[in-house]
Protein backbone atom coordinates (compact mmCIF):
# COMPACT_ATOMS: atom_id res chain seq x y z
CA UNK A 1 224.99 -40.99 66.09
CA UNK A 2 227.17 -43.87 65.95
CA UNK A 3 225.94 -46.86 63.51
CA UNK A 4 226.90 -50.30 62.11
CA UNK A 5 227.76 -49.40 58.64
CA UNK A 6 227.87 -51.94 55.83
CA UNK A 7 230.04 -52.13 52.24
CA UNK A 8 227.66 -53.31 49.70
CA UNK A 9 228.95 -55.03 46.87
CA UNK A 10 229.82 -52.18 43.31
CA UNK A 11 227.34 -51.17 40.64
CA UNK A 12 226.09 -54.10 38.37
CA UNK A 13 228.39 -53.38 35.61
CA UNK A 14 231.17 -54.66 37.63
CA UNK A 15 229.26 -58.22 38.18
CA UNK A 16 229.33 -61.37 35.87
CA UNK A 17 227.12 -61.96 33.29
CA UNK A 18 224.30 -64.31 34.57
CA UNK A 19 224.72 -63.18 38.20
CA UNK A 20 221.63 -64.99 39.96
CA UNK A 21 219.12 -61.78 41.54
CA UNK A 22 217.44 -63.11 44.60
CA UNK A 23 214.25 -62.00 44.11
CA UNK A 24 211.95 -60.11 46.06
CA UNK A 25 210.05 -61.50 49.54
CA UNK A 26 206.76 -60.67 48.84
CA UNK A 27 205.28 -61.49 52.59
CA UNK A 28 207.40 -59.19 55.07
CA UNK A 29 210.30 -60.96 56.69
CA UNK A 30 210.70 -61.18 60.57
CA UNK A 31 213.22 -59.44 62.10
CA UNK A 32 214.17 -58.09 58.55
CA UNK A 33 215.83 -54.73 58.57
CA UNK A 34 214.81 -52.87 55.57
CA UNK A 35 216.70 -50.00 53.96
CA UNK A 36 214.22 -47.69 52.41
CA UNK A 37 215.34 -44.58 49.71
CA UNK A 38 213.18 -42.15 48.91
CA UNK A 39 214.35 -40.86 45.37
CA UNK A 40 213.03 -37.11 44.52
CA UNK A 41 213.66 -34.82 41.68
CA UNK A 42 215.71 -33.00 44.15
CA UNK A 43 216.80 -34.90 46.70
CA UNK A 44 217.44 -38.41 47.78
CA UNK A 45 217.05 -39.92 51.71
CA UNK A 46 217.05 -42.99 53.12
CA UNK A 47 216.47 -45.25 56.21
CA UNK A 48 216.75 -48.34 57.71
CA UNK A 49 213.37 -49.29 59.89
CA UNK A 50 212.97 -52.50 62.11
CA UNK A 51 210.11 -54.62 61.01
CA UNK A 52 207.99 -52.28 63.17
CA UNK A 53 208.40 -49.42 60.71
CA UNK A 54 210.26 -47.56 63.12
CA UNK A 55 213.51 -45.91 62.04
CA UNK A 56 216.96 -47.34 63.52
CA UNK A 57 219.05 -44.55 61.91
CA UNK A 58 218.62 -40.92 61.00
CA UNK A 59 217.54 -40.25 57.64
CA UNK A 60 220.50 -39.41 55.61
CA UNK A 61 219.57 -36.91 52.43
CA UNK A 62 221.78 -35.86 49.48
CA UNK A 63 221.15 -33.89 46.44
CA UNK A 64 219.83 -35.64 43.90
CA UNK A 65 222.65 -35.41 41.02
CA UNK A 66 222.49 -34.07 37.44
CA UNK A 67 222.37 -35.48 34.76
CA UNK A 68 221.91 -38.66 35.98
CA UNK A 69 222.38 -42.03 33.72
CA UNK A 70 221.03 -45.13 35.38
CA UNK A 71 224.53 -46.02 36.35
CA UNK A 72 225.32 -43.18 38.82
CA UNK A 73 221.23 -43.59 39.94
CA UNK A 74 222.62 -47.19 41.69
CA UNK A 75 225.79 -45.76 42.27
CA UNK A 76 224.22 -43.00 44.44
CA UNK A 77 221.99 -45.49 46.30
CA UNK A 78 224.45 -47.25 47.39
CA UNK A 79 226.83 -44.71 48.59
CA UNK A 80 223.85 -43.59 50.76
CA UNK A 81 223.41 -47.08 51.77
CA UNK A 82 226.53 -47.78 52.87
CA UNK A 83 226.64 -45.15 55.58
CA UNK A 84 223.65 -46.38 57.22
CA UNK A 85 223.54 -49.50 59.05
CA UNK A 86 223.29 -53.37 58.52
CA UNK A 87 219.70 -54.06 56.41
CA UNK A 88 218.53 -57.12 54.69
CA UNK A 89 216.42 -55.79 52.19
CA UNK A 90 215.83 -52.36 50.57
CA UNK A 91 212.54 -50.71 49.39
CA UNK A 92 213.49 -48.00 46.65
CA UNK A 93 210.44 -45.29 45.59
CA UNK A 94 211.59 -43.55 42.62
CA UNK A 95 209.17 -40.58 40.49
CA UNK A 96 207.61 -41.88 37.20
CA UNK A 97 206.20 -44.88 35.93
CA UNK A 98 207.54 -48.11 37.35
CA UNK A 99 206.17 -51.74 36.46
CA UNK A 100 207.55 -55.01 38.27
CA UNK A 101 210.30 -53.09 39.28
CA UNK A 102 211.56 -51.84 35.60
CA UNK A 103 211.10 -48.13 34.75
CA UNK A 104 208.68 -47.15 32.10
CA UNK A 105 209.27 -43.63 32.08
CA UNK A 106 210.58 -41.06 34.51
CA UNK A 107 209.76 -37.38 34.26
CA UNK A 108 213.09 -35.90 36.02
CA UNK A 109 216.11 -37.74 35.72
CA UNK A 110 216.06 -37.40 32.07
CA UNK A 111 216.82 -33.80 32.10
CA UNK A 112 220.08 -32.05 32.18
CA UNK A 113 220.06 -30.13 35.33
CA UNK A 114 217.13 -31.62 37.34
CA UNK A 115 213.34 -30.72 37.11
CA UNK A 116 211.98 -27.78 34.59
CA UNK A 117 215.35 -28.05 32.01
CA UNK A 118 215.81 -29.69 28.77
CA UNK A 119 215.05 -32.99 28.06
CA UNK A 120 218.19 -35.12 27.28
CA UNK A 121 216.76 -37.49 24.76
CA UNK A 122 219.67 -40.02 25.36
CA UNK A 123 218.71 -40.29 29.12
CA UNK A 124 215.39 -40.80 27.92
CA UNK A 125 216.94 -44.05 25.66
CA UNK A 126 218.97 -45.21 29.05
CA UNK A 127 216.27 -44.73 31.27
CA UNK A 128 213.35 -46.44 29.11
CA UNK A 129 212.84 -50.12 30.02
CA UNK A 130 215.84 -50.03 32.71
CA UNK A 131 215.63 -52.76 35.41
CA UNK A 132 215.86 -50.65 38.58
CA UNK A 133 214.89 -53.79 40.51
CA UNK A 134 217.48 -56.22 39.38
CA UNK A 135 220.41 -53.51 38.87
CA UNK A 136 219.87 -52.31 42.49
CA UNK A 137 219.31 -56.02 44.14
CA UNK A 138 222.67 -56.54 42.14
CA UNK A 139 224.35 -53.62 43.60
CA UNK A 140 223.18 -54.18 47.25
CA UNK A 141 223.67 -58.30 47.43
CA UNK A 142 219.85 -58.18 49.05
CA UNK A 143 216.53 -58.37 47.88
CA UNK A 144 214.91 -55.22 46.68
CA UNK A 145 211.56 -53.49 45.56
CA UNK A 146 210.78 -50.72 43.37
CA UNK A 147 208.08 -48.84 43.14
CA UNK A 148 206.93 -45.44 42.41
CA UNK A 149 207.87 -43.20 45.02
CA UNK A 150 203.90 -42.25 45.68
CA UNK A 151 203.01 -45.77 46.50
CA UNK A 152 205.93 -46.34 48.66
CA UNK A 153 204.83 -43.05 50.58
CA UNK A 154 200.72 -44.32 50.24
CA UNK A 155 202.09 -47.62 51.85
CA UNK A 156 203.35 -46.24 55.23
CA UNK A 157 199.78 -43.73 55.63
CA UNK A 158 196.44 -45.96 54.31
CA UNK A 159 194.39 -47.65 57.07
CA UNK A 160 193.49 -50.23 54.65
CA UNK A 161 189.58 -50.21 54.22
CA UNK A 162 187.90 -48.66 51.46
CA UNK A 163 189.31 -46.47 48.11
CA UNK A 164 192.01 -44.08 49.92
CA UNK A 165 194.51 -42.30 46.97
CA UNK A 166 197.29 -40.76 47.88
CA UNK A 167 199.13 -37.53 46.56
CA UNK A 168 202.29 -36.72 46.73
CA UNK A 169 203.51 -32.94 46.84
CA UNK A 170 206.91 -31.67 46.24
CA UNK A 171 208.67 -31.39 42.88
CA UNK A 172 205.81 -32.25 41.36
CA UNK A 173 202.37 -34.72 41.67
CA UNK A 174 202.90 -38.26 42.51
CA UNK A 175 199.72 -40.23 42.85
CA UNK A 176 199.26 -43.83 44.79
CA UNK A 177 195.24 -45.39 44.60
CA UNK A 178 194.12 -48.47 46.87
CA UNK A 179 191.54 -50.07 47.65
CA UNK A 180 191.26 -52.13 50.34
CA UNK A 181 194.80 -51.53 51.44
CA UNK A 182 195.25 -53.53 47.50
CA UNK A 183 197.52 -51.26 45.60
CA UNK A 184 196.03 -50.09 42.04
CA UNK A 185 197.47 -50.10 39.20
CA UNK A 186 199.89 -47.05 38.68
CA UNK A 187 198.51 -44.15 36.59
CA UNK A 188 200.76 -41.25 36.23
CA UNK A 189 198.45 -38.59 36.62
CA UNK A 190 201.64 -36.11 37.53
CA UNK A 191 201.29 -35.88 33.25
CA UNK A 192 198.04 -35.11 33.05
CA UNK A 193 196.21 -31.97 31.62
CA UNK A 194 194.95 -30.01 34.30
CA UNK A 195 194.37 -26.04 33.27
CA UNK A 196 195.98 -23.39 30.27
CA UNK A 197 198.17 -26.53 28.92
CA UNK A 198 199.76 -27.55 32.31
CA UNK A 199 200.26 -30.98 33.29
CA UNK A 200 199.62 -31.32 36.86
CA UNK A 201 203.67 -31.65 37.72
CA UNK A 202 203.47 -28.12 36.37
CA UNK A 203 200.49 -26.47 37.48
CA UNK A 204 200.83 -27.65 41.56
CA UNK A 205 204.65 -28.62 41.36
CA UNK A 206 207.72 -27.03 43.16
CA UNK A 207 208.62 -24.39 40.54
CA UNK A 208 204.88 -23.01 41.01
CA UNK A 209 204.61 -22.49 44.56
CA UNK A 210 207.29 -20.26 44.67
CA UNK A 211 206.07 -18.27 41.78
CA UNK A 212 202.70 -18.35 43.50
CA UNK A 213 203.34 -17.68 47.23
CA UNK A 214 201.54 -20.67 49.62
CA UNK A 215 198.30 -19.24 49.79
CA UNK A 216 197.81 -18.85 45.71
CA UNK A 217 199.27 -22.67 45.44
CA UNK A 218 196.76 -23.71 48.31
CA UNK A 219 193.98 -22.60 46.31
CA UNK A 220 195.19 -24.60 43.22
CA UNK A 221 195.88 -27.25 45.54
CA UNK A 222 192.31 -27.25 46.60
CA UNK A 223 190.85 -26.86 43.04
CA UNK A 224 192.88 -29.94 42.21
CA UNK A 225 191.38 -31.84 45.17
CA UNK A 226 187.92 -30.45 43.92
CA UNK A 227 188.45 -31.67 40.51
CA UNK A 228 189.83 -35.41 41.17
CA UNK A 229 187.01 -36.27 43.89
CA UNK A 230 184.67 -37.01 40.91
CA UNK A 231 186.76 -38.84 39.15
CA UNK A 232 188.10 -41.14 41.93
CA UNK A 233 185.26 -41.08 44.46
CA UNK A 234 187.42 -41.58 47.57
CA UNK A 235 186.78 -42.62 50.88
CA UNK A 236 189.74 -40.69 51.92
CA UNK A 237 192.84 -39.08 50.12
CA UNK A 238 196.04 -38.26 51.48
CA UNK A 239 198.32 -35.04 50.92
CA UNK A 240 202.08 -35.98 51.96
CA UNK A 241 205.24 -34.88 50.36
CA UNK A 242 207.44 -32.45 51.38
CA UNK A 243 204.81 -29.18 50.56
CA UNK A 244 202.20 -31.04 51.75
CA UNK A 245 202.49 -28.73 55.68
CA UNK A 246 202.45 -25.67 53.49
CA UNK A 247 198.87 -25.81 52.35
CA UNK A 248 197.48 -23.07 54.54
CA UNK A 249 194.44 -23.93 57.06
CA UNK A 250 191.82 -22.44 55.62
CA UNK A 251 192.43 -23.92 51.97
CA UNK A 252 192.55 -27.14 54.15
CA UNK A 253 189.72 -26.76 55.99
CA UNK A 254 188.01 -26.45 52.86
CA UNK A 255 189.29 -29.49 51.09
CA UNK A 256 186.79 -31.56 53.56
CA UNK A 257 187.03 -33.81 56.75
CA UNK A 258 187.97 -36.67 53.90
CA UNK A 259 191.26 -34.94 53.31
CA UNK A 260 194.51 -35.54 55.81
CA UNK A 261 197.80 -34.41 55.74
CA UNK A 262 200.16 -37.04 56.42
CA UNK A 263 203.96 -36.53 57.56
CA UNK A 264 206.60 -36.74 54.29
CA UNK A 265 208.62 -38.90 56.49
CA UNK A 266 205.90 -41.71 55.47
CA UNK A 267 208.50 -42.25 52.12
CA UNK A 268 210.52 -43.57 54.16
CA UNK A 269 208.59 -45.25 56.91
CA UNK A 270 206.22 -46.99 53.97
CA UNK A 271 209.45 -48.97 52.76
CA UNK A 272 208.34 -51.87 55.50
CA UNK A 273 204.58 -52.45 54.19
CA UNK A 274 205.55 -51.93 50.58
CA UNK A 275 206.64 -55.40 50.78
CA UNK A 276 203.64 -56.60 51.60
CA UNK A 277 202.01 -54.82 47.86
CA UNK A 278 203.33 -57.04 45.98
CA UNK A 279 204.80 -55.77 42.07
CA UNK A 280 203.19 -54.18 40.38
């Protein structure tokens, strides 16, 4: 495929002190051409959709690097970002806890060596209270969102009506809850106890399925699903994420007519309606 490529501007470090950020369109541009990265704990793709949502580009994936400082986290963006084409704005979903844009905590890119190893606590330091939003719109010379990866994903999937939540399967659990197409406040429930001292990033992540075999993990799949319909009371929930087509049928079936699985391309796709969220 042959496409318009762009070079974006270096890594923030490079730019002036007091550098104006243009902020964020919160209503969704016409015509705009949005970039949209999907950042994993063990890879990272990207996009660029028309305002349709449809994709103008093949996704482009890369292995997500380790360890990896905030610095090389933009500097990887935008290397993927400059072999796609021309965008106007970028959507970023990134794992862990992200408000207005700056990151609270994130459970994998403070390790060593990606997902499972040791906790770096210096990565932890650099990571804590780092402004994805303004390093990246920096970076890129275009307005840009961040949000957790889940609600970028839930953003491209909910029909809008009613309490619809949104899980996330691959290296771990990443949650997303609306209501009313309104997206909630972000809970991390990926850090949650679930069973015998597991978090749920643990106990239905990556590392387990393959220990487990796809019909074992479809069962704890299913006993998840079991266990949060109480607590949330949804009027639908959503199972995306790469692992998400390798819950076996009959655990599906089982899960109820109130559970879909939804394509993991819909990290990419929901970069377009993200914008119309709002920060959170």
């Amino acid at each position: 495929m042959t496409s318009e490529s762009r070079s974006f501007p270096g890594p923030p470090a490079s730019a002036p002190l007091g550098r104006a950020v243009r902020e964020p369109e919160l209503a969704p541009a016409v015509r705009a051409f949005t970039l949209t990265i999907d950042c994993g704990g063990g890879g990272i793709k990207g996009s660029v959709l028309d305002e349709a949502g449809t994709m103008r580009a093949h996704p482009i994936r890369v292995p997500t690097p380790y360890p990896l400082p905030p610095d090389l986290f933009v500097k990887t963006l935008v290397n993927l970002g400059e072999q796609l084409p021309t965008a106007d704005r970028v959507t970023v979903g990134m794992p862990g806890m992200i408000r207005h844009g700056v990151v609270v905590a994130t459970p994998h890119y403070v390790t060593r060596s990606g997902p499972r190893t040791r906790v770096d606590p210096e990565l932890v330091e650099a990571w804590r209270g780092f402004d994805a939003r303004t390093a990246l719109a920096e970076a890129f010379g275009l307005p840009t969102l961040v949000l957790n990866d889940a609600e970028v994903h839930g953003a491209g999937v909910v029909a809008g009506t009613g309490c619809e939540l949104v899980l996330t399967l691959g290296t771990g659990l990443g949650c997303a809850l609306f209501d009313g197409g309104e997206l909630a406040p972000h809970l991390e429930m990926s850090q949650a106890p679930v069973r015998w001292g597991m978090s749920y990033d643990t106990y239905i992540g990556e590392h387990e399925r393959r220990r487990l075999g796809d019909a074992l993990w479809s069962r704890r799949v299913r006993n998840v699903i079991d266990g949060l319909r109480p607590v949330f009371l949804w009027d639908r929930v959503y199972l995306g994420g790469g692992n998400s087509r390798l819950i076996t049928p009959t655990q599906l079936a089982r899960m109820g007519d109130d559970v879909v699985v939804v394509p993991n391309t819909a990290g990419i796709v929901g970069g377009v309606r993200a914008w119309t969220l709002g920060q959170r």
